[in-house]
C-alpha atoms as a PDB file:
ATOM      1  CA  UNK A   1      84.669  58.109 133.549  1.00  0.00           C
ATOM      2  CA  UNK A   2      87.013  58.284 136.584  1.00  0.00           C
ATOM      3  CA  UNK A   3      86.689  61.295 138.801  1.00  0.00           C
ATOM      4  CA  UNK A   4      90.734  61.752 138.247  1.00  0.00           C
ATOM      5  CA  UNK A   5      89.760  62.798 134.213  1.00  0.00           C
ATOM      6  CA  UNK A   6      89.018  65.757 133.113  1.00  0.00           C
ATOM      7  CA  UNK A   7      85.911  65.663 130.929  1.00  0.00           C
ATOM      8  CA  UNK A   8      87.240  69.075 129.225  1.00  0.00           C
ATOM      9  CA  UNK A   9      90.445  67.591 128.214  1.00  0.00           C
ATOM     10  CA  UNK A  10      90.178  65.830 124.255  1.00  0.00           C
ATOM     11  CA  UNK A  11      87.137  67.778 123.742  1.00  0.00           C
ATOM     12  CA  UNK A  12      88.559  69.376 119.910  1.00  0.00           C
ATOM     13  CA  UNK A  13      86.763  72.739 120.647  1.00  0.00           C
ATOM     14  CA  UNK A  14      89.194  75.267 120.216  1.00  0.00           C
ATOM     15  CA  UNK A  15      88.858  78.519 122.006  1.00  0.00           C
ATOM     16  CA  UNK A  16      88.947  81.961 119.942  1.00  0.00           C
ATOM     17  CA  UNK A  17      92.132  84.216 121.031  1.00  0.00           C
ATOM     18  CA  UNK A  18      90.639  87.686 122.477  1.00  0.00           C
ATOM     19  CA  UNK A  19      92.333  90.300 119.760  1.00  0.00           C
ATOM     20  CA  UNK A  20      96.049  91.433 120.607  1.00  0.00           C
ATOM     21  CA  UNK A  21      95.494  95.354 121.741  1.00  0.00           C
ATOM     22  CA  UNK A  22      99.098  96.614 121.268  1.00  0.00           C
ATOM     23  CA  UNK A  23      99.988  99.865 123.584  1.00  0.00           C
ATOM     24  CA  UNK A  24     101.448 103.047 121.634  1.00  0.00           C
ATOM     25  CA  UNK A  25     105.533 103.208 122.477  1.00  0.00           C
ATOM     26  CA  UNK A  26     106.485 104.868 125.972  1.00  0.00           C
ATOM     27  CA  UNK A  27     106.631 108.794 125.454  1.00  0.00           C
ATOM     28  CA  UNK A  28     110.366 109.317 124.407  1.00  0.00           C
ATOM     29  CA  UNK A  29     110.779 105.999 122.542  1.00  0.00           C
ATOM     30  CA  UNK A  30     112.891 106.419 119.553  1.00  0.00           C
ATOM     31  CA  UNK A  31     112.464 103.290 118.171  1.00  0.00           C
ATOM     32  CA  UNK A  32     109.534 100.926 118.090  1.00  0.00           C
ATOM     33  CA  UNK A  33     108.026  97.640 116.264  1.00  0.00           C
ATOM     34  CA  UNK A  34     105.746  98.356 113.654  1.00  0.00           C
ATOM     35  CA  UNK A  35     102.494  97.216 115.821  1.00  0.00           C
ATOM     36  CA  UNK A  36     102.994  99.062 118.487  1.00  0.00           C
ATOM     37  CA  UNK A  37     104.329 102.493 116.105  1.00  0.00           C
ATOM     38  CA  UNK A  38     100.611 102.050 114.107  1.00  0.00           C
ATOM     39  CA  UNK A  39      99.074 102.216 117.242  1.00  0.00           C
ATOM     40  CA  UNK A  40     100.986 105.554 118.208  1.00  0.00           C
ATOM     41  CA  UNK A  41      99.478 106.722 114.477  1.00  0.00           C
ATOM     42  CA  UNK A  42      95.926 105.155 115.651  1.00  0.00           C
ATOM     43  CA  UNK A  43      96.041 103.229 112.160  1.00  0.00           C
ATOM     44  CA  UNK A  44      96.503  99.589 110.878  1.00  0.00           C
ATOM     45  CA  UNK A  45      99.696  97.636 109.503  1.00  0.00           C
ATOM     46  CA  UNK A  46      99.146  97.674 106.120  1.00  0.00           C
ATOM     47  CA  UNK A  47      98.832 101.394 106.453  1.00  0.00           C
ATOM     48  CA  UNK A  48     102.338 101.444 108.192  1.00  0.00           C
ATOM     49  CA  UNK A  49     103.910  98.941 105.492  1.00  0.00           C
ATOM     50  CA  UNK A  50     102.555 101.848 102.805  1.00  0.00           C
ATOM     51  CA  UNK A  51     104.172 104.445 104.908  1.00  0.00           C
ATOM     52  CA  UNK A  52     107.319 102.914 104.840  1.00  0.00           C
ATOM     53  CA  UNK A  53     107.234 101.616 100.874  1.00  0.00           C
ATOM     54  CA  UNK A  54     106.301 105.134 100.086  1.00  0.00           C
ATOM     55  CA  UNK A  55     109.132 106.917 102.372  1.00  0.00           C
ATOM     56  CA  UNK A  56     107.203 108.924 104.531  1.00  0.00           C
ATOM     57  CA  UNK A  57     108.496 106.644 107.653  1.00  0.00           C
ATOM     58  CA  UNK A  58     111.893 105.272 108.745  1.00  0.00           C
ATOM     59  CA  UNK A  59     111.943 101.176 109.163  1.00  0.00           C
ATOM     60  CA  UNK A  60     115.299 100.102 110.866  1.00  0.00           C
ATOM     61  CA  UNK A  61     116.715  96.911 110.911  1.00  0.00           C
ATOM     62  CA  UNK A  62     118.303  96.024 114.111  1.00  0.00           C
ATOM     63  CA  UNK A  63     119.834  92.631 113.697  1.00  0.00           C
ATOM     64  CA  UNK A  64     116.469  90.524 112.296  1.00  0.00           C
ATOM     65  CA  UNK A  65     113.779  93.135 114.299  1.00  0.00           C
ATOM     66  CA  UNK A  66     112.406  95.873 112.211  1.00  0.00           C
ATOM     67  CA  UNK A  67     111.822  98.844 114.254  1.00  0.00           C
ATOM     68  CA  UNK A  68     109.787 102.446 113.438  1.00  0.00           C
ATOM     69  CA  UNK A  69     111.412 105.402 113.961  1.00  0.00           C
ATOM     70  CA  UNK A  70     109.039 107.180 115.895  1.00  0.00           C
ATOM     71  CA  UNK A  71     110.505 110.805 114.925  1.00  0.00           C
ATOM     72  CA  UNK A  72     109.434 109.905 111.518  1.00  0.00           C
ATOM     73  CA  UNK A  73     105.965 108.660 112.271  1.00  0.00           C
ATOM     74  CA  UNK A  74     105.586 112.298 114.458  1.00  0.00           C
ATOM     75  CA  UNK A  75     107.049 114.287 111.373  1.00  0.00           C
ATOM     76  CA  UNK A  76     104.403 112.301 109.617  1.00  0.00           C
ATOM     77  CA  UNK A  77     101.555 113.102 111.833  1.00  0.00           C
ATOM     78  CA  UNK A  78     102.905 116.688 111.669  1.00  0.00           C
ATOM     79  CA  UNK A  79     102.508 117.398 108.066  1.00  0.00           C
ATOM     80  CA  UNK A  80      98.861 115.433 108.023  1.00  0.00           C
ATOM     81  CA  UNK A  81      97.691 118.041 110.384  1.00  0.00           C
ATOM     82  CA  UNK A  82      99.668 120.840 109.101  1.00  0.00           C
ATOM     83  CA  UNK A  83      97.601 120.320 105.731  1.00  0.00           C
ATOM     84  CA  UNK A  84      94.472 119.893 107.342  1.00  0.00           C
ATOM     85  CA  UNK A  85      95.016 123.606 109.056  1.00  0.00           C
END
């Protein structure tokens, strides 16, 4: 092989992608995508598509973007510890 070639290159081994690790919203954010709004909860995306199909938090549509409404997921977290009391 030529020194110019890269031996690495054509290989077929495909390299696992480290996990995405999505940041809660900046304090004061009113809206949010749903990733980064279950992270603010400290729970999973199906768990945030449940909230929403069972009305407990706001989706809004803005344009094709669904957003959280973040007053809704900390009304939400409200009343879970407000029970728990």
């Amino acid at each position: 092989m030529p020194a110019d070639q890269d031996s690495s290159r054509g290989s077929g081994v495909k390299r696992a992608r480290p996990p995405r690790r999505h940041e809660p919203p900046p304090q004061g954010a009113r809206l949010a995508p749903i990733p980064n709004a279950s992270a603010r909860g400290g729970w999973g995306r199906t768990t945030t598509y449940d909230l929403i199909r069972k009305g407990e938090i706001r989706l809004v549509k803005v344009g094709r973007r669904s957003l959280i409404d973040m007053a809704s997921v900390d009304a939400y977290i409200d009343r879970l510890l407000s029970v728990g009391k």
